[in-house]
C-alpha atoms as a PDB file:
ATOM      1  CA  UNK A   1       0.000   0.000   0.000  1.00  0.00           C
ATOM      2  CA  UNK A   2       2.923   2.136   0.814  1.00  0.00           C
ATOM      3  CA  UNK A   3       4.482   1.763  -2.522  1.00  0.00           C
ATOM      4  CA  UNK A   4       1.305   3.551  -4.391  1.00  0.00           C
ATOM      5  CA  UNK A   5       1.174   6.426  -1.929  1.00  0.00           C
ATOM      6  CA  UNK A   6       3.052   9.860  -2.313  1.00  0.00           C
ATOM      7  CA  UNK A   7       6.318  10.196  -0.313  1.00  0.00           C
ATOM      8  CA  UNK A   8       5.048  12.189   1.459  1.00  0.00           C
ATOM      9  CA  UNK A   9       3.363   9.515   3.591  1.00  0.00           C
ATOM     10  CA  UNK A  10       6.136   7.784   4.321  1.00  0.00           C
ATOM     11  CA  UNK A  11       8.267  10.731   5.815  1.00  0.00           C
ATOM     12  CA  UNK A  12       5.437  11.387   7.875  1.00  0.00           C
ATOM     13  CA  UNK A  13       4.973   7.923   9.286  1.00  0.00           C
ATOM     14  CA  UNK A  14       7.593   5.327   9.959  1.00  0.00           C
ATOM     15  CA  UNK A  15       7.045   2.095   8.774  1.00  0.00           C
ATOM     16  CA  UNK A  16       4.744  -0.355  11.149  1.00  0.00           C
ATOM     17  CA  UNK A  17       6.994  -3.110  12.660  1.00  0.00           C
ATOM     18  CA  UNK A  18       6.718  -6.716  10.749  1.00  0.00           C
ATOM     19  CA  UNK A  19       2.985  -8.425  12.244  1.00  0.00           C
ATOM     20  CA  UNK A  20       1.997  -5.304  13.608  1.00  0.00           C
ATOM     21  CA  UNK A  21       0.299  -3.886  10.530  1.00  0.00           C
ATOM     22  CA  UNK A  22      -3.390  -3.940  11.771  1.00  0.00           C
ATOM     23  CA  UNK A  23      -2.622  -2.635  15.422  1.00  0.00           C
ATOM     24  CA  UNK A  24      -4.389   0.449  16.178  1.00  0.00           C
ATOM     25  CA  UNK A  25      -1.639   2.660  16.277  1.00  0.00           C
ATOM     26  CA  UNK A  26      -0.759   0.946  12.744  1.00  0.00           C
ATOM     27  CA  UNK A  27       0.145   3.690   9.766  1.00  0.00           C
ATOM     28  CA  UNK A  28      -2.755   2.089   7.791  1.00  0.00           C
ATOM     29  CA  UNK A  29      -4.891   3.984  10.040  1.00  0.00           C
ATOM     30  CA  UNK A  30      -3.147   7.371   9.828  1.00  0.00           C
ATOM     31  CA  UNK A  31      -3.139   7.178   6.056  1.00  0.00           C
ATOM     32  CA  UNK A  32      -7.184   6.234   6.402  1.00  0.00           C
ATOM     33  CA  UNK A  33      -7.934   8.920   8.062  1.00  0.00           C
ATOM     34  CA  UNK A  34      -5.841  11.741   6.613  1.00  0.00           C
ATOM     35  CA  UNK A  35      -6.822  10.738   2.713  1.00  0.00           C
ATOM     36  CA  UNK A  36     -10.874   9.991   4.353  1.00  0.00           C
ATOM     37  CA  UNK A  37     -10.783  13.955   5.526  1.00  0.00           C
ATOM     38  CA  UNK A  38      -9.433  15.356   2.424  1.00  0.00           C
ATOM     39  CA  UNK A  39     -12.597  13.120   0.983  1.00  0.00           C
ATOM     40  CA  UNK A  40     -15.091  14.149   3.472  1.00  0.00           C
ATOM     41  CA  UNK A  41     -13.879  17.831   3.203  1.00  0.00           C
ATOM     42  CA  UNK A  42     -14.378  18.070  -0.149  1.00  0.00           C
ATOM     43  CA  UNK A  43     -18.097  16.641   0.308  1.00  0.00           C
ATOM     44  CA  UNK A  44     -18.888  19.012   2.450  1.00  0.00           C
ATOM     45  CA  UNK A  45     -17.633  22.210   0.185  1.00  0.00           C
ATOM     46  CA  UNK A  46     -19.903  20.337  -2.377  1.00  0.00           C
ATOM     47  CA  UNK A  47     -22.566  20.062  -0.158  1.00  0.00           C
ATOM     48  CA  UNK A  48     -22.929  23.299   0.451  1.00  0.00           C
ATOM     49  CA  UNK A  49     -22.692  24.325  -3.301  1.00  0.00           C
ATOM     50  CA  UNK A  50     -25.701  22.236  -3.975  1.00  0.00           C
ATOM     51  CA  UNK A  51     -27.557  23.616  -0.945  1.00  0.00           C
ATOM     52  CA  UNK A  52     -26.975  27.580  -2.570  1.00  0.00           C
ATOM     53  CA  UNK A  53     -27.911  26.370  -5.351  1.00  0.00           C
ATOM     54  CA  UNK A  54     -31.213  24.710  -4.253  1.00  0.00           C
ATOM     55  CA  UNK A  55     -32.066  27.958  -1.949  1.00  0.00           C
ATOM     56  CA  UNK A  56     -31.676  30.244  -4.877  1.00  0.00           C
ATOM     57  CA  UNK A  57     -33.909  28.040  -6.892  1.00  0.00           C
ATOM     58  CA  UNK A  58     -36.121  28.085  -4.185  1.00  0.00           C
ATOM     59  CA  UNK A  59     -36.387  31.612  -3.971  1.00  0.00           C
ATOM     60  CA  UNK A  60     -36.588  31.922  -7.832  1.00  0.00           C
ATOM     61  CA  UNK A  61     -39.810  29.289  -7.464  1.00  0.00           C
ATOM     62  CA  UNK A  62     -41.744  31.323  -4.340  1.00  0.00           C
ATOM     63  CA  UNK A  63     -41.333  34.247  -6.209  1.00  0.00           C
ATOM     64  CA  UNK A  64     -43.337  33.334  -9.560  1.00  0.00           C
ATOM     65  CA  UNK A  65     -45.556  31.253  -7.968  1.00  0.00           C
ATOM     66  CA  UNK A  66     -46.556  34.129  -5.635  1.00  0.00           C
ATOM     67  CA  UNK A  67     -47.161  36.673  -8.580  1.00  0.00           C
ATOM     68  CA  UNK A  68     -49.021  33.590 -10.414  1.00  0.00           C
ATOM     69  CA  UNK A  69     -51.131  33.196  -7.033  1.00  0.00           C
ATOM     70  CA  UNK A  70     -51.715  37.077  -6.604  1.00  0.00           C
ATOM     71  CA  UNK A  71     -52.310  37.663 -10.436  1.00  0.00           C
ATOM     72  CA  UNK A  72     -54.830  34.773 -10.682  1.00  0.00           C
ATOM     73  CA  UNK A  73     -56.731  35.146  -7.038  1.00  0.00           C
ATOM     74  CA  UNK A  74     -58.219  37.937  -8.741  1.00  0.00           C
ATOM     75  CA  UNK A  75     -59.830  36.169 -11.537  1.00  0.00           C
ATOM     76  CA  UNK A  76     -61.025  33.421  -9.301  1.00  0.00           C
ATOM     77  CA  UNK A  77     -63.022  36.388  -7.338  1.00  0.00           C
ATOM     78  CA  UNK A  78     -67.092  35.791  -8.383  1.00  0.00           C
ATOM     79  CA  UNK A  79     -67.861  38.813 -11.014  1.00  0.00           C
ATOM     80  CA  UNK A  80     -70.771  40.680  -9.014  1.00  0.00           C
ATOM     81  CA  UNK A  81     -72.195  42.545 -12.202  1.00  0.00           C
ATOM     82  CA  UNK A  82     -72.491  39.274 -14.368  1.00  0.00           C
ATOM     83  CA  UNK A  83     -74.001  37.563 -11.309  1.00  0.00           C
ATOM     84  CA  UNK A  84     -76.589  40.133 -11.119  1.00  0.00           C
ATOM     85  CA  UNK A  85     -77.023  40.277 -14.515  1.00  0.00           C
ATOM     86  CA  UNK A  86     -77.679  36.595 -14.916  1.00  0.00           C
ATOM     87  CA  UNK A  87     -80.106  36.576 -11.816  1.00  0.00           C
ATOM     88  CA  UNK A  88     -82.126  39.433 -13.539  1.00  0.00           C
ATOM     89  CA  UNK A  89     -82.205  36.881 -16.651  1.00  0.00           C
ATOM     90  CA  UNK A  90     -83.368  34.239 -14.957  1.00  0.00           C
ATOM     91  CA  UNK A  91     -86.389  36.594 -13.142  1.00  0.00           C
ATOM     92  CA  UNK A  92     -87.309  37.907 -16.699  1.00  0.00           C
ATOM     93  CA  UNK A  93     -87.855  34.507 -17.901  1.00  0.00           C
ATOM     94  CA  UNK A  94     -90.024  33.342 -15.306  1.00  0.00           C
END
């Protein structure tokens, strides 16, 4: 495993003693945990891309749909004249 790593890993850590490779003091588990934070650091940065991205969305979403709402609450509103109108129809006929 050592061989496929950067130096850099082996100047920081000395090499684990023959049948002690799996201790928990072991370099294995230095390496581990030094490449899985560079991995879970980066997910996080992403993470949090995605999220602005999603809120501005959001925001983009609310927006229209609230001018849709307030433009069309007004149509949905009963018409009193035509109401009348058709009320007075319906008298005449009788």
């Amino acid at each position: 495993m050592l061989a496929r790593l950067s130096t850099d890993y082996r100047q920081k850590y000395a090499e684990d003693t023959p049948y002690k490779e799996l201790d928990d003091e072991a370099c294995v588990w230095h390496i581990y945990n030094n490449e899985s934070q560079i991995f879970d650091n980066d997910m996080v940065v992403e993470s949090s891309d995605n999220l602005d991205i999603l809120l501005i969305f959001a925001g983009l979403f609310s927006s229209v749909l609230t001018t849709f709402v307030a433009q069309t609450s007004q149509a949905l509103s009963p018409d009193n004249v035509t109401v009348s109108n058709s009320i007075l129809a319906e008298l005449v006929a009788l």
